[in-house]
PDB file of N, CA and C in Angstrom:
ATOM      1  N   UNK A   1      81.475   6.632  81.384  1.00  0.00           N
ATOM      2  CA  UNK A   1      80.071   6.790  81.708  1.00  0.00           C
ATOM      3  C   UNK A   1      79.450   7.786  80.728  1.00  0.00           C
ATOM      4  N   UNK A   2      78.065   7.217  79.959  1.00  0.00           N
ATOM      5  CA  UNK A   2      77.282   8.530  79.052  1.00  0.00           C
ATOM      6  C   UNK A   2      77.082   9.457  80.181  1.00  0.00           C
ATOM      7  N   UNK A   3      76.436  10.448  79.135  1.00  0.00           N
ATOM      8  CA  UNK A   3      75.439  11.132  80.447  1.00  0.00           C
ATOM      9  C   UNK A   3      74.520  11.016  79.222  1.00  0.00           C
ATOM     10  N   UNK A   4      72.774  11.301  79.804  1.00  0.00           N
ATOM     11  CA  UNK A   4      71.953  11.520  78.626  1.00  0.00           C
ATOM     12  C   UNK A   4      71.894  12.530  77.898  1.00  0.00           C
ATOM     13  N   UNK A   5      71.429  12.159  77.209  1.00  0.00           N
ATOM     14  CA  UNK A   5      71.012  13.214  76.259  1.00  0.00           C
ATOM     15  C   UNK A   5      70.539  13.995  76.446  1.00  0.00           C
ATOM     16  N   UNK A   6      70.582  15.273  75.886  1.00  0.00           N
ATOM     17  CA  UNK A   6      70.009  16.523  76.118  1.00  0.00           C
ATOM     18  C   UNK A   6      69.089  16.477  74.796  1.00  0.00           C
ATOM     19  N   UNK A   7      67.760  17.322  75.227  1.00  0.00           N
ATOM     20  CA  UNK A   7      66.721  16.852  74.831  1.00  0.00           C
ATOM     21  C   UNK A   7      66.324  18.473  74.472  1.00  0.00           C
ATOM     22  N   UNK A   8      66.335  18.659  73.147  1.00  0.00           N
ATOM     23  CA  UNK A   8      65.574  20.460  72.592  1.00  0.00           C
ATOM     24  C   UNK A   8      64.379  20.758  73.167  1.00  0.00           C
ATOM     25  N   UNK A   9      63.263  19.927  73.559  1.00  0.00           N
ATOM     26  CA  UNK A   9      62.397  19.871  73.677  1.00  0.00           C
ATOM     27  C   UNK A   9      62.151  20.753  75.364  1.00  0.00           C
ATOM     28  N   UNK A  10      63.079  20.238  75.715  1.00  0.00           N
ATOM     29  CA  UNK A  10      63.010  21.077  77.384  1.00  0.00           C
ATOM     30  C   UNK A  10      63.560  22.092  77.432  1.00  0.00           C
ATOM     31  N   UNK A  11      64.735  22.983  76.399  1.00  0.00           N
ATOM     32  CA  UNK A  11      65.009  24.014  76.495  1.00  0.00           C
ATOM     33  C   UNK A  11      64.332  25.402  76.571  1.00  0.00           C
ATOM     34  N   UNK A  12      63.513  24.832  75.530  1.00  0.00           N
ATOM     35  CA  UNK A  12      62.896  25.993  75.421  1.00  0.00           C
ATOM     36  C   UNK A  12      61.249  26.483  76.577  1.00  0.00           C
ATOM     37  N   UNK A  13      61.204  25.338  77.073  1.00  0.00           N
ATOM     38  CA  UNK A  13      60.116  25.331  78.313  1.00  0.00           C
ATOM     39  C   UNK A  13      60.934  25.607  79.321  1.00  0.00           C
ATOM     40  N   UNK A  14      62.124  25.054  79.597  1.00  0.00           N
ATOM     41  CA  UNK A  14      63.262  25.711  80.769  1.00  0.00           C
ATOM     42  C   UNK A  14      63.232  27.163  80.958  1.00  0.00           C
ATOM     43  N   UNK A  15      63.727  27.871  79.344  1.00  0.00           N
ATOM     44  CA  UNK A  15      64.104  29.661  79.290  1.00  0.00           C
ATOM     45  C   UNK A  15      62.220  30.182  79.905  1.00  0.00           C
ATOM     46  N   UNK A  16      61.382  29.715  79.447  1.00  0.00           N
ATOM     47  CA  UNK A  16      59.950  30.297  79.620  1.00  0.00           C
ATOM     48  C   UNK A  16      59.739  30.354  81.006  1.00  0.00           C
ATOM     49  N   UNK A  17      60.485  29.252  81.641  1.00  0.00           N
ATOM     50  CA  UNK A  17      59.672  29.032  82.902  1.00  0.00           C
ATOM     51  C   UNK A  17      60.825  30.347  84.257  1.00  0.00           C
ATOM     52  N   UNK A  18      62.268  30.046  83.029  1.00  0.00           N
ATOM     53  CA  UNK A  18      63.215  31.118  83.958  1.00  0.00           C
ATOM     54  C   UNK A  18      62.554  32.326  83.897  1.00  0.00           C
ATOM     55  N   UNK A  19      62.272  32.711  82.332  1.00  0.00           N
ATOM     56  CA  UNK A  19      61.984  34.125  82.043  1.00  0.00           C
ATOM     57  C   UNK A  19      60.629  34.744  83.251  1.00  0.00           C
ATOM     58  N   UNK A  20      59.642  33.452  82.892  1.00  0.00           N
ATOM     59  CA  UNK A  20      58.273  33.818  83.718  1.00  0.00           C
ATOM     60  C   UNK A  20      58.256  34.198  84.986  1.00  0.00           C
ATOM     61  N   UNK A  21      59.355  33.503  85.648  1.00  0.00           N
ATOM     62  CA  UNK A  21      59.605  33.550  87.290  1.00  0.00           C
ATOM     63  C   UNK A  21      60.036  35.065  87.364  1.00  0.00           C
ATOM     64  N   UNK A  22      60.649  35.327  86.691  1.00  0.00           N
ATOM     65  CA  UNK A  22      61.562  36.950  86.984  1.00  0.00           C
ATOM     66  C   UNK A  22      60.920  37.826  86.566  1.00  0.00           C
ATOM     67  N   UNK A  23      60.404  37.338  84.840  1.00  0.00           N
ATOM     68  CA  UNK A  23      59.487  39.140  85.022  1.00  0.00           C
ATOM     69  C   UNK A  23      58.051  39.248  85.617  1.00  0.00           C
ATOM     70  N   UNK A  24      57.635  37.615  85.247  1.00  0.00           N
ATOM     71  CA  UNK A  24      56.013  37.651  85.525  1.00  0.00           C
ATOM     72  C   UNK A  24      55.556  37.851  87.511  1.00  0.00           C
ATOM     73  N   UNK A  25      57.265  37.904  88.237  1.00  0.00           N
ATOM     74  CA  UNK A  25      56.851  37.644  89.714  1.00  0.00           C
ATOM     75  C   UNK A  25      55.958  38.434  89.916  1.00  0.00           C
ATOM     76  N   UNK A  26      55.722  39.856  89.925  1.00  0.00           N
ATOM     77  CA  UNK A  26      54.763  40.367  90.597  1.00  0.00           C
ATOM     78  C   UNK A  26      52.744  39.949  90.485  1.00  0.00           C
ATOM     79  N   UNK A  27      53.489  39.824  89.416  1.00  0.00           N
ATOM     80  CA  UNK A  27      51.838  39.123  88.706  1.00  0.00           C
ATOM     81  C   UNK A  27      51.301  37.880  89.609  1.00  0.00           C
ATOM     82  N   UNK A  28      52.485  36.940  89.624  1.00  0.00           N
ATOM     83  CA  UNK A  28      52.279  35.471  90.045  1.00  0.00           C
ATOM     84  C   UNK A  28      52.364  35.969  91.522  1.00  0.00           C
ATOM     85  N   UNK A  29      52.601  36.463  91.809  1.00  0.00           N
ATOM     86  CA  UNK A  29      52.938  36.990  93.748  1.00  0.00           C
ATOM     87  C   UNK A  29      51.212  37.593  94.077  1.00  0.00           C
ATOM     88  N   UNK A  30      50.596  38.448  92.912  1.00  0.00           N
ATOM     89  CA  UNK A  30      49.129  38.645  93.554  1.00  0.00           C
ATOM     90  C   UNK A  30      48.257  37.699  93.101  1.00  0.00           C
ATOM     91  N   UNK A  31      48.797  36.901  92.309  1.00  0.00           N
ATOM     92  CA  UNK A  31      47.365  35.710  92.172  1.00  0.00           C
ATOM     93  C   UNK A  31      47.393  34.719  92.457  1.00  0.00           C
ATOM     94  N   UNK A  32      48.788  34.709  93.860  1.00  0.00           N
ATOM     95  CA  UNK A  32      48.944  33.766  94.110  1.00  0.00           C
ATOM     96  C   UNK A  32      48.345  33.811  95.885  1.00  0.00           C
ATOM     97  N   UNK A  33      48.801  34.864  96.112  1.00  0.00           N
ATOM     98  CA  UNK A  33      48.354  35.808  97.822  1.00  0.00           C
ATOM     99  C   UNK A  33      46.494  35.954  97.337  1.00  0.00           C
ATOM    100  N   UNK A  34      45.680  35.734  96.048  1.00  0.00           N
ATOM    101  CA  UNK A  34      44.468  36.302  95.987  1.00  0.00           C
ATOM    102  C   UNK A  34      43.617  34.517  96.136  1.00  0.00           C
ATOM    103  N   UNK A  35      44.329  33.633  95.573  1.00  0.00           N
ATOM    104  CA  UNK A  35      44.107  32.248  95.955  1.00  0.00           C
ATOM    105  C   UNK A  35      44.420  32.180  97.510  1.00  0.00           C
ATOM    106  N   UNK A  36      45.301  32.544  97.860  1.00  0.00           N
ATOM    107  CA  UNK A  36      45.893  31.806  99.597  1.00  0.00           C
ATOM    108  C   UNK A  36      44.463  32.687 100.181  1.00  0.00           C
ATOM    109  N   UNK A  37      44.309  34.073 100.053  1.00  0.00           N
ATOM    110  CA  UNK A  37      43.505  34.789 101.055  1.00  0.00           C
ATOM    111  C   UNK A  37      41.643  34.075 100.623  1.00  0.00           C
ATOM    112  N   UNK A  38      41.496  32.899  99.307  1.00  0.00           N
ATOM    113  CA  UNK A  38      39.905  33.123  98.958  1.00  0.00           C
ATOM    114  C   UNK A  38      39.628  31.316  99.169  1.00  0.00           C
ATOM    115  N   UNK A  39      40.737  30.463  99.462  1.00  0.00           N
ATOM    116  CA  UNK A  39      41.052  29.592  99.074  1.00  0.00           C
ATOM    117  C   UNK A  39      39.809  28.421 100.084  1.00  0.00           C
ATOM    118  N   UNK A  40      39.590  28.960 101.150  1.00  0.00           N
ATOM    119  CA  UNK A  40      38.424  27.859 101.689  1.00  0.00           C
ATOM    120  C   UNK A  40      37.205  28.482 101.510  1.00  0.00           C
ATOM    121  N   UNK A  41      36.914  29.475 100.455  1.00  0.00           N
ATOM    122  CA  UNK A  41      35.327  29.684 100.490  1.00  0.00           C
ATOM    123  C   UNK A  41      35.745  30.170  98.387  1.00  0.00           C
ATOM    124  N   UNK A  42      35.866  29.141  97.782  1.00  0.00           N
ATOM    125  CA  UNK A  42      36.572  29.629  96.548  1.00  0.00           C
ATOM    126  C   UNK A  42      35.401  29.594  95.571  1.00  0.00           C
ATOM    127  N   UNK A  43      34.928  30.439  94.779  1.00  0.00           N
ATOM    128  CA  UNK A  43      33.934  31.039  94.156  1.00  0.00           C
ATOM    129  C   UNK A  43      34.638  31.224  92.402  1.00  0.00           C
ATOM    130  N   UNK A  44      34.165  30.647  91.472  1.00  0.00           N
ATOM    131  CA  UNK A  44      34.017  31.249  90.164  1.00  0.00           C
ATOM    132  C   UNK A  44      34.138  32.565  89.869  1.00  0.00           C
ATOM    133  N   UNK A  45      35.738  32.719  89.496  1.00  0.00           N
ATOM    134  CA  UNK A  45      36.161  34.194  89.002  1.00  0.00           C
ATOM    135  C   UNK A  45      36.945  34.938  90.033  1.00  0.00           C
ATOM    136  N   UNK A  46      36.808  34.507  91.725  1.00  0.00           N
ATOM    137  CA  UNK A  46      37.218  35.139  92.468  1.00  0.00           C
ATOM    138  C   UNK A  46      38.087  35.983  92.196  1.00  0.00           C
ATOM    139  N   UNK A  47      39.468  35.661  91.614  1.00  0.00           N
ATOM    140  CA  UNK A  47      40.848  36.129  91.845  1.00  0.00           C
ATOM    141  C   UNK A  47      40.566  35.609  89.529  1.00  0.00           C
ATOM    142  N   UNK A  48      40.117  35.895  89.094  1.00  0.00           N
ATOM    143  CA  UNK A  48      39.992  36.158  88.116  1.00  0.00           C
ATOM    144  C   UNK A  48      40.923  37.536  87.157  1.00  0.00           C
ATOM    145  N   UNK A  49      40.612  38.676  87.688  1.00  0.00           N
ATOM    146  CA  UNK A  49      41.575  40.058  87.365  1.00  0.00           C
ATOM    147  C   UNK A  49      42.896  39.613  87.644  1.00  0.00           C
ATOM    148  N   UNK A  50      43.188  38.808  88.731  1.00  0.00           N
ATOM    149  CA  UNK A  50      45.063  38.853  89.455  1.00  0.00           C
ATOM    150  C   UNK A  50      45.205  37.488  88.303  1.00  0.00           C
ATOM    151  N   UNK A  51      44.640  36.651  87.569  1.00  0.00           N
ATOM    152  CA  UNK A  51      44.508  35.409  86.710  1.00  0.00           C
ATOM    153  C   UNK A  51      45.191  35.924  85.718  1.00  0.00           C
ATOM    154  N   UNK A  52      44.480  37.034  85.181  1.00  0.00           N
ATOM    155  CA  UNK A  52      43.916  37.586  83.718  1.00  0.00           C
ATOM    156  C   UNK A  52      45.695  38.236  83.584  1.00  0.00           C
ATOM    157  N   UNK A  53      46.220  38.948  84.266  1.00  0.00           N
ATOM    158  CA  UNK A  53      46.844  39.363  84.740  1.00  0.00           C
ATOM    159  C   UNK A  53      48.548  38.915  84.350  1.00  0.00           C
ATOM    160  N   UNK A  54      48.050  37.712  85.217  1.00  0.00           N
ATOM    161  CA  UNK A  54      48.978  36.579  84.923  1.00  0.00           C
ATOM    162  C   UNK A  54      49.411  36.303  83.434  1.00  0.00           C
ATOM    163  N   UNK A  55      48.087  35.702  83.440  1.00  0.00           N
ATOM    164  CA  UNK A  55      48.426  35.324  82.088  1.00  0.00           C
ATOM    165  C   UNK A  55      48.940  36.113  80.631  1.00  0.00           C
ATOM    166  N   UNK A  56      48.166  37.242  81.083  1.00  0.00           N
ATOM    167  CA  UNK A  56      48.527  38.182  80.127  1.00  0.00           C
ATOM    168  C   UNK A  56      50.219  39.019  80.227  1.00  0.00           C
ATOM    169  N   UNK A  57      51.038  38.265  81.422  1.00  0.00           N
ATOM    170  CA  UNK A  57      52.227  38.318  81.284  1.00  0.00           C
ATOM    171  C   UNK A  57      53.075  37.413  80.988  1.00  0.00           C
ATOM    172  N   UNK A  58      52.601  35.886  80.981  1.00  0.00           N
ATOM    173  CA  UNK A  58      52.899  34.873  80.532  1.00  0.00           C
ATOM    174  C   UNK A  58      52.967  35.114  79.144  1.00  0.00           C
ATOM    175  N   UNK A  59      52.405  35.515  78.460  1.00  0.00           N
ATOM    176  CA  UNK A  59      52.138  35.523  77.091  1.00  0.00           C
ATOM    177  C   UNK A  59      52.735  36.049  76.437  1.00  0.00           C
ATOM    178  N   UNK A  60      53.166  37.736  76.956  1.00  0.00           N
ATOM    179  CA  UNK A  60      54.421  38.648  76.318  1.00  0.00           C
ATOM    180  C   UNK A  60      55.863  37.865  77.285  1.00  0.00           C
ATOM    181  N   UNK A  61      55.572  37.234  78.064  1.00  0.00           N
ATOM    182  CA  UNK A  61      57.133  36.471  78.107  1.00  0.00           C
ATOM    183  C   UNK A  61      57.219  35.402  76.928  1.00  0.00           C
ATOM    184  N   UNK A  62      56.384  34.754  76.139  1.00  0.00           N
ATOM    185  CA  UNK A  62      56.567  33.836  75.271  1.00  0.00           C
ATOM    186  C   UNK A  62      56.814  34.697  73.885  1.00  0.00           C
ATOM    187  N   UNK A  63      56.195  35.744  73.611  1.00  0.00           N
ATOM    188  CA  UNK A  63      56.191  36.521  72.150  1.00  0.00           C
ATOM    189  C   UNK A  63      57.796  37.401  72.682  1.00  0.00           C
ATOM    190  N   UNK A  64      58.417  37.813  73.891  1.00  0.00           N
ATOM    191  CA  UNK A  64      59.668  37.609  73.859  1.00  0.00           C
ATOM    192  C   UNK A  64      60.436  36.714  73.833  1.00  0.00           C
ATOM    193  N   UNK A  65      60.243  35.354  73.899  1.00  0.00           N
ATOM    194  CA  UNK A  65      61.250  33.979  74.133  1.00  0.00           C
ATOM    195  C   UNK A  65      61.102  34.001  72.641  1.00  0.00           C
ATOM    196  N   UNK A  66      60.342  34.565  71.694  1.00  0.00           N
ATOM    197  CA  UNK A  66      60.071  33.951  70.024  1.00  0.00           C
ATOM    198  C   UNK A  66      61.279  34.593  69.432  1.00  0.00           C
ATOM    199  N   UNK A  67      61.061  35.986  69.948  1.00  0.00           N
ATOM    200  CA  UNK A  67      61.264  37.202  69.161  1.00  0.00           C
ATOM    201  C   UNK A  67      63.251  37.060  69.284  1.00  0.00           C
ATOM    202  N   UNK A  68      63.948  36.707  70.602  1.00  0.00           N
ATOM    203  CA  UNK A  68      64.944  36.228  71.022  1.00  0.00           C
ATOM    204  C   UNK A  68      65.882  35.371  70.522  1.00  0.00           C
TER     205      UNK A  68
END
């Protein structure tokens, strides 16, 4: 029996998505509790800062996945 192929293409979105979960949790834990608490009256920008946040830890997890 093959097995398939392993595919480069998902590795490196795999390590990002491990890395993101572990360092970025606290980040993703308040903008995620700032959506659940705004989520039936949801307004442009609401949870914007807990976003910004996010992302801006997403981002030094990727300029570490480079640098690695």
């Amino acid at each position: 029996m093959q097995s398939a192929p392993k595919t480069t293409a998902s590795t490196p979105l795999k390590r990002l998505a491990l890395h993101s979960t572990t360092t970025c949790s606290a980040q993703a834990t308040s903008y995620g509790k700032c959506i659940l608490a705004t989520y039936t009256d949801v307004r442009k920008d609401s949870c914007k800062q807990e976003f910004e946040k996010f992302g801006q830890c997403l981002r030094q997890a990727v300029r570490l996945l480079q640098v690695s």
